[in-house]
C-alpha atoms as a PDB file:
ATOM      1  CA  UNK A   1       9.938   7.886  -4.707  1.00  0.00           C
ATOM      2  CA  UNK A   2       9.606   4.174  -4.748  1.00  0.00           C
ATOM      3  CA  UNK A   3       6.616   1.704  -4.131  1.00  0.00           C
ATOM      4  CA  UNK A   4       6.744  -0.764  -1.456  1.00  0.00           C
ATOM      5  CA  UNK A   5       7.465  -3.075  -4.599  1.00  0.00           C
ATOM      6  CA  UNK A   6       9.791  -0.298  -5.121  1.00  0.00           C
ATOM      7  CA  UNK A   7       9.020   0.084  -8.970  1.00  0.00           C
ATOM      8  CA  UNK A   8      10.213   3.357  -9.914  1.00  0.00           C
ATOM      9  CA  UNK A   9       7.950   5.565 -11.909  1.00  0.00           C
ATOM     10  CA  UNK A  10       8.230   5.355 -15.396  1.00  0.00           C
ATOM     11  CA  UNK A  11       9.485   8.037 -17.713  1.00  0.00           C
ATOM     12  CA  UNK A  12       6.230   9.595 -18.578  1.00  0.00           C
ATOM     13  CA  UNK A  13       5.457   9.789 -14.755  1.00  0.00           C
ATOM     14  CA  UNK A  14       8.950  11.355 -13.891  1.00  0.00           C
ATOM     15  CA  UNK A  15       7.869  14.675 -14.552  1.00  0.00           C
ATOM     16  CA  UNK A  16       4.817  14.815 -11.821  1.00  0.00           C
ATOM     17  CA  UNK A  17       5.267  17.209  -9.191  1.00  0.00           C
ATOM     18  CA  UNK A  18       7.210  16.156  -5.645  1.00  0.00           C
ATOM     19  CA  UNK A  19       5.088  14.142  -3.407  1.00  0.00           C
ATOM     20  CA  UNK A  20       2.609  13.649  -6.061  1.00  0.00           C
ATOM     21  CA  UNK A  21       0.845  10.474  -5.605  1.00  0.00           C
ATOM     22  CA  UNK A  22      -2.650   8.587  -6.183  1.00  0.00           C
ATOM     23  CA  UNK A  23      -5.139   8.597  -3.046  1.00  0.00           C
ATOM     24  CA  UNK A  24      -7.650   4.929  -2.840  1.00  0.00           C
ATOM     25  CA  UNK A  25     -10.494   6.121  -0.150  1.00  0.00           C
ATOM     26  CA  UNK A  26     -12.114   2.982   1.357  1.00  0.00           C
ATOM     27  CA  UNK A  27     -15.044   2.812   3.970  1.00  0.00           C
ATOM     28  CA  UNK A  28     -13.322   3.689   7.442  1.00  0.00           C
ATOM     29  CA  UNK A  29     -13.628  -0.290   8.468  1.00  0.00           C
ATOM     30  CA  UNK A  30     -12.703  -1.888   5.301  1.00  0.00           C
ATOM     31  CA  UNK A  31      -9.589   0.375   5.814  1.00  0.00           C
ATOM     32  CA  UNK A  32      -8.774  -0.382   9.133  1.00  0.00           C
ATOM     33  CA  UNK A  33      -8.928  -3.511   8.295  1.00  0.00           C
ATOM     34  CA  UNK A  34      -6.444  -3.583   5.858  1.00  0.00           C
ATOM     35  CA  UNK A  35      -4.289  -1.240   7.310  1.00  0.00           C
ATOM     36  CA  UNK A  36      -4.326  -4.706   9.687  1.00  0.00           C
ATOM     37  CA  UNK A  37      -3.511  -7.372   7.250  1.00  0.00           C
ATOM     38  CA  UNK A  38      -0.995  -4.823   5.134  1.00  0.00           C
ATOM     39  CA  UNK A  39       0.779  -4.051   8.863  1.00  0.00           C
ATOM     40  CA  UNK A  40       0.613  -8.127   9.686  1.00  0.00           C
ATOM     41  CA  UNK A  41       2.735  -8.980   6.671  1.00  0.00           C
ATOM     42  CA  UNK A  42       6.192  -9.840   6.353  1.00  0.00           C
ATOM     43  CA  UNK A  43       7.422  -6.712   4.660  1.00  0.00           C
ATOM     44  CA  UNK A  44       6.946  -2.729   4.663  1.00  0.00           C
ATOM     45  CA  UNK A  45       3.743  -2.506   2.660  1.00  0.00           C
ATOM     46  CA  UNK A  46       1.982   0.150   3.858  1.00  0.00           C
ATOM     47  CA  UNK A  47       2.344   3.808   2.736  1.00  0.00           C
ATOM     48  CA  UNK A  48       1.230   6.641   4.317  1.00  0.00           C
ATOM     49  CA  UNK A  49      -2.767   6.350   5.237  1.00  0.00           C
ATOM     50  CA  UNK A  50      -5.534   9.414   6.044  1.00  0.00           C
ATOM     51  CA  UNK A  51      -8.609   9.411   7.913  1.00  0.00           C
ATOM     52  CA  UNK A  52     -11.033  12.055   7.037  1.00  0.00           C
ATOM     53  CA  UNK A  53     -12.137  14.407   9.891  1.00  0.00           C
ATOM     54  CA  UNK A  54     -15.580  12.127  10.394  1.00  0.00           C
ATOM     55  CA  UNK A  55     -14.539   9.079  10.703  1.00  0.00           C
ATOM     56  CA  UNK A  56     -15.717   7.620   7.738  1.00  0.00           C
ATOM     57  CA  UNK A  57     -13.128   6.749   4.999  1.00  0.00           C
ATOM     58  CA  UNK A  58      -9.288   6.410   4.930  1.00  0.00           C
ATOM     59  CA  UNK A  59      -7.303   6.723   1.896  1.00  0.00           C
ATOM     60  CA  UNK A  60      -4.228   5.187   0.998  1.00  0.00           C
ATOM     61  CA  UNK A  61      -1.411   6.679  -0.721  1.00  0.00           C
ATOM     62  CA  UNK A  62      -0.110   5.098  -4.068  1.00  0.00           C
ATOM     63  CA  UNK A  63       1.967   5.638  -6.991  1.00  0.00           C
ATOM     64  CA  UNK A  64       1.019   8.495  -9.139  1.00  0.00           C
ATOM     65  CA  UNK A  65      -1.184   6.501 -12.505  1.00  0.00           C
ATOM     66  CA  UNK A  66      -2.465   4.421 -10.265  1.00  0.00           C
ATOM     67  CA  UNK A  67      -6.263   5.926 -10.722  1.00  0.00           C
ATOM     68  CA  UNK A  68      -6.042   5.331 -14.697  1.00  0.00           C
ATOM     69  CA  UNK A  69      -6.793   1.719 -13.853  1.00  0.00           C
ATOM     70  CA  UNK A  70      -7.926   1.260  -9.929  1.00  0.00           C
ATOM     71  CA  UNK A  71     -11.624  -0.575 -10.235  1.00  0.00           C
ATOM     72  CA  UNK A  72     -11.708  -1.948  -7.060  1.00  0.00           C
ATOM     73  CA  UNK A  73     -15.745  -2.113  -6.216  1.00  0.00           C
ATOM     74  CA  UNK A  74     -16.707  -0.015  -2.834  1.00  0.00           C
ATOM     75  CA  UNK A  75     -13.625   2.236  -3.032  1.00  0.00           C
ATOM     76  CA  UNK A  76     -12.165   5.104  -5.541  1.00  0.00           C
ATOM     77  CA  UNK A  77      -8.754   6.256  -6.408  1.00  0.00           C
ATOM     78  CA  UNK A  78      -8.239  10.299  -7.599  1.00  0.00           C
ATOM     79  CA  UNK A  79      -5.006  12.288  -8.930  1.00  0.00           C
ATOM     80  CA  UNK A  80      -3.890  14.103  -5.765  1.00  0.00           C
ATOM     81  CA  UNK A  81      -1.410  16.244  -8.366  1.00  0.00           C
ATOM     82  CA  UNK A  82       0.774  16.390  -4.808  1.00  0.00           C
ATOM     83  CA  UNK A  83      -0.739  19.056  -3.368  1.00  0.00           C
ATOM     84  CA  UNK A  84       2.325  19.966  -1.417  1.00  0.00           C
ATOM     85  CA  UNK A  85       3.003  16.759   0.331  1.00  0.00           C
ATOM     86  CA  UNK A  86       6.428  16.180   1.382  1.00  0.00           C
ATOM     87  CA  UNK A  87       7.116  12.712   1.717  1.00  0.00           C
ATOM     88  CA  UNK A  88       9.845  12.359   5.099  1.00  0.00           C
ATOM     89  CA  UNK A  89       7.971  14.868   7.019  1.00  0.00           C
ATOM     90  CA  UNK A  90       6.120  13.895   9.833  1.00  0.00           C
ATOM     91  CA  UNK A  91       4.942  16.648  10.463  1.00  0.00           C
ATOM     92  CA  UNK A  92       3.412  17.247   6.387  1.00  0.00           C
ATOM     93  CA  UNK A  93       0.142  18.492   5.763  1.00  0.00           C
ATOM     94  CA  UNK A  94      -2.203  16.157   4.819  1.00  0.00           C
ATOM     95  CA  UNK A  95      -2.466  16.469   0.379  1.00  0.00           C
ATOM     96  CA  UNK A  96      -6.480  16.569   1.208  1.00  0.00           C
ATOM     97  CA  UNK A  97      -8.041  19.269   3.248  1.00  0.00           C
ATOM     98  CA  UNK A  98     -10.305  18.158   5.598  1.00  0.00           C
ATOM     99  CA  UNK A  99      -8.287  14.860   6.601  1.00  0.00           C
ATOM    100  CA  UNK A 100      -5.282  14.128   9.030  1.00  0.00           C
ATOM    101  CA  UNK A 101      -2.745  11.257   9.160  1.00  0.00           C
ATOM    102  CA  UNK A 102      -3.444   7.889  10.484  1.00  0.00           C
ATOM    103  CA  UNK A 103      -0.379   6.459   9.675  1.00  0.00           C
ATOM    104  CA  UNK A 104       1.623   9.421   8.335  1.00  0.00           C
ATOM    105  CA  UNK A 105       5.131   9.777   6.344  1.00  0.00           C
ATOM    106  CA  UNK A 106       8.256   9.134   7.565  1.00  0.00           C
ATOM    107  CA  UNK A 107       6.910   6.984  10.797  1.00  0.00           C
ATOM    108  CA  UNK A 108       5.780   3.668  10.597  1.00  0.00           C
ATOM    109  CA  UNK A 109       4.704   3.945   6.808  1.00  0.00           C
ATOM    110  CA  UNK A 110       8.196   5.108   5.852  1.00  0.00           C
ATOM    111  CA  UNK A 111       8.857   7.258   2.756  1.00  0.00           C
ATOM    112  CA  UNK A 112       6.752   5.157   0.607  1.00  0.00           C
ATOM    113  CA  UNK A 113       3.726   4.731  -1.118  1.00  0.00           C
ATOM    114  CA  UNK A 114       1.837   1.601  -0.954  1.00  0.00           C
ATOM    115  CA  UNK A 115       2.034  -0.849  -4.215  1.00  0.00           C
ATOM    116  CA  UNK A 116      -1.628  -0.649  -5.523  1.00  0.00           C
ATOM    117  CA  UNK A 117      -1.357  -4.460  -6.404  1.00  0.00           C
ATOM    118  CA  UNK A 118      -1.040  -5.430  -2.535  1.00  0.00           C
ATOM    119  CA  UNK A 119      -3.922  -2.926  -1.668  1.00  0.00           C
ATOM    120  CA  UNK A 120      -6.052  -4.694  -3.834  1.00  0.00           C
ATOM    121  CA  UNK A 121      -5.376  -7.438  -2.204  1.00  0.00           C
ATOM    122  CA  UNK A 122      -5.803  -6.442   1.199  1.00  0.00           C
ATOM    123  CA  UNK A 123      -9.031  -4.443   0.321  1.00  0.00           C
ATOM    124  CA  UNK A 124     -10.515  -7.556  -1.151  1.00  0.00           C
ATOM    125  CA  UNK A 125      -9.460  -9.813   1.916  1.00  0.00           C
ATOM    126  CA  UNK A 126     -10.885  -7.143   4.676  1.00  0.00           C
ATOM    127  CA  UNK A 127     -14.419  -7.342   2.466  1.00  0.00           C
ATOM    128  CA  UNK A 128     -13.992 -10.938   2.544  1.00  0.00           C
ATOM    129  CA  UNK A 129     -13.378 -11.224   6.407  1.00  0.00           C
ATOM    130  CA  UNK A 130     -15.851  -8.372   6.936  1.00  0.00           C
ATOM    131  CA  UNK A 131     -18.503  -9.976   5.385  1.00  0.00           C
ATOM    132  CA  UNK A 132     -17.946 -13.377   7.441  1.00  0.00           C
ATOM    133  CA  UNK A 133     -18.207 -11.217  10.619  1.00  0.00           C
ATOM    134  CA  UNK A 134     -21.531  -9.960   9.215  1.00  0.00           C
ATOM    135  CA  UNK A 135     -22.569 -13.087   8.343  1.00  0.00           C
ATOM    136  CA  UNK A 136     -22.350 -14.535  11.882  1.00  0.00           C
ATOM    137  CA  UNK A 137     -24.484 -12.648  13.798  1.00  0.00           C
END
């Protein structure tokens, strides 16, 4: 498994389970947002993305490690340990219970997980651009 930067994991992460993988769970419209801006850019950068069964957050996929250091303000990242997830097959189980697929593996997000630097990124543009729209009314 690969990033969208496609780093490969690192020797002491070669030993995680298959499809294990890092989940960032943002506010539903921060999310779509940058689900937007992360589907607008000029490469594959976005990984398979969840929705929870209300509505009300979406988590990204990312590389496995990724939660030993995420610190992004409004969201939070947890070990998922793989719980099962197949990456290739559309038709996967979610690694969460209680969420489905909004963009799921092996469709438009591809086999890989998104690069946690270009979340950030995107996550902090959305607030920004959510916060203008706020702002105007």
């Amino acid at each position: 498994m690969t990033s969208t930067a496609q780093h490969r994991p690192t020797e002491e992460r070669s030993e995680q389970p298959p499809g294990a993988c890092d989940l960032v769970t943002v506010p539903s419209r921060q999310g779509l947002e940058a689900v937007d801006i992360l589907r607008r850019g000029c490469t594959e950068t976005v990984g398979p993305v969840l929705h929870d069964g209300g509505g009300d957050t979406l988590g990204f996929l990312v590389p496995p490690g990724t939660a030993d250091g995420w610190d992004v303000p409004g969201s939070a990242c947890t070990h998922t340990e793989g719980r099962g997830l197949a990456f290739g097959a559309v038709s996967a189980p979610p690694p969460v219970e209680g969420t489905g697929w909004l963009l799921p593996p092996g469709e438009e997000s591809g086999d890989l997980v998104t690069d946690p630097a270009v979340l950030r990124a995107a996550l902090d543009e959305a607030a920004r651009l959510i916060e203008a729209a706020d702002n105007c009314r």
